[in-house]
Protein backbone atom coordinates (compact mmCIF):
# COMPACT_ATOMS: atom_id res chain seq x y z
CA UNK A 1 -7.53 5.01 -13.83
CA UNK A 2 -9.72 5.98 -10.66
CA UNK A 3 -8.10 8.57 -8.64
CA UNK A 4 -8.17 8.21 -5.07
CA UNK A 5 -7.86 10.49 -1.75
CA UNK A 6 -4.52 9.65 -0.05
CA UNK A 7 -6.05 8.63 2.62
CA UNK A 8 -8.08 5.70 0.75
CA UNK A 9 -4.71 4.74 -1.03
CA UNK A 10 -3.54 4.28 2.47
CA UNK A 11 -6.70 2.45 3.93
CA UNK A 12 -6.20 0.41 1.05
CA UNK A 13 -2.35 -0.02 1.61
CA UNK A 14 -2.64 -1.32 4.63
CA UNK A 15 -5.75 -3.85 3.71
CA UNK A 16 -3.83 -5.31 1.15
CA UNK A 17 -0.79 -5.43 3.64
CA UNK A 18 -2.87 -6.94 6.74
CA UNK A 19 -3.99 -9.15 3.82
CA UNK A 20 -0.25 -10.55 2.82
CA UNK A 21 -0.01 -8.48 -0.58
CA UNK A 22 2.98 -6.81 0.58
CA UNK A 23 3.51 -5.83 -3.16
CA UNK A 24 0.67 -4.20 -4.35
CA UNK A 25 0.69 -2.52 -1.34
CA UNK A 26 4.00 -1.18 -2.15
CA UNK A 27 3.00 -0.35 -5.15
CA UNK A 28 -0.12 1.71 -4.16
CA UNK A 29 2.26 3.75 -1.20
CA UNK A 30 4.45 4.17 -4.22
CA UNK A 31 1.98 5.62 -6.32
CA UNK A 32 0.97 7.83 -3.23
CA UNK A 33 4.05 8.81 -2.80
CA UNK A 34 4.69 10.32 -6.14
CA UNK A 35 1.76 12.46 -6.02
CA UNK A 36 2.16 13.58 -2.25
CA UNK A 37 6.09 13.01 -1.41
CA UNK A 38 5.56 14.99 1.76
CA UNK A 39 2.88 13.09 3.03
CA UNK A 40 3.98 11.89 6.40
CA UNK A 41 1.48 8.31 6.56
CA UNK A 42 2.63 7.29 3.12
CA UNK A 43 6.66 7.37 4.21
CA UNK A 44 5.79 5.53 7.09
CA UNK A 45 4.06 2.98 5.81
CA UNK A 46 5.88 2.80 2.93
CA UNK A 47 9.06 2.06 5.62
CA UNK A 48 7.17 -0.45 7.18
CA UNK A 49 6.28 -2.36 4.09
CA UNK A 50 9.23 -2.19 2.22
CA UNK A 51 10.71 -3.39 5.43
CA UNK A 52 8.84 -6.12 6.01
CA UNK A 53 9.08 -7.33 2.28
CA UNK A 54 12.97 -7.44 3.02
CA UNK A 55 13.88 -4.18 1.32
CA UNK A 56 15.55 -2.91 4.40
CA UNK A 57 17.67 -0.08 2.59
CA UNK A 58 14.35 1.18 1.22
CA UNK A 59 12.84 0.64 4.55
CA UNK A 60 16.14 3.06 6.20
CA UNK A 61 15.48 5.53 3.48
CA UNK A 62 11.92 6.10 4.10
CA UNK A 63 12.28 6.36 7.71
CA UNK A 64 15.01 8.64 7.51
CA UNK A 65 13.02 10.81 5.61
CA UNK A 66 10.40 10.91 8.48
CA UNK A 67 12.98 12.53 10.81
């Protein structure tokens, strides 16, 4: 597996997202996620995905994480 800089996992997030692949773009702020769980971007659009892929306790749990 290639590793990536968080901040291409979430340039790539949200290309796959703008591109309907609300899933693998989950999956990729997922993976994100696990390495960096701080990481501000990554809950947020992790929220925002999850949200919009109907997974609106996820979606509450992510954001409530950002406050």
């Amino acid at each position: 597996m290639v590793e990536i800089t968080i901040d291409e996992a979430i340039s790539r997030a949200l290309k796959l997202a703008q591109a309907g692949q609300l899933t693998e773009a989950q999956n990729l702020m997922k993976q994100a996620h696990g390495a960096m769980p701080a990481h501000r971007g990554v809950m947020f659009l992790l929220s925002v995905i999850s949200q919009n892929l109907g997974q609106h306790t996820a979606a509450i749990e992510c954001a409530r994480r950002l406050v």
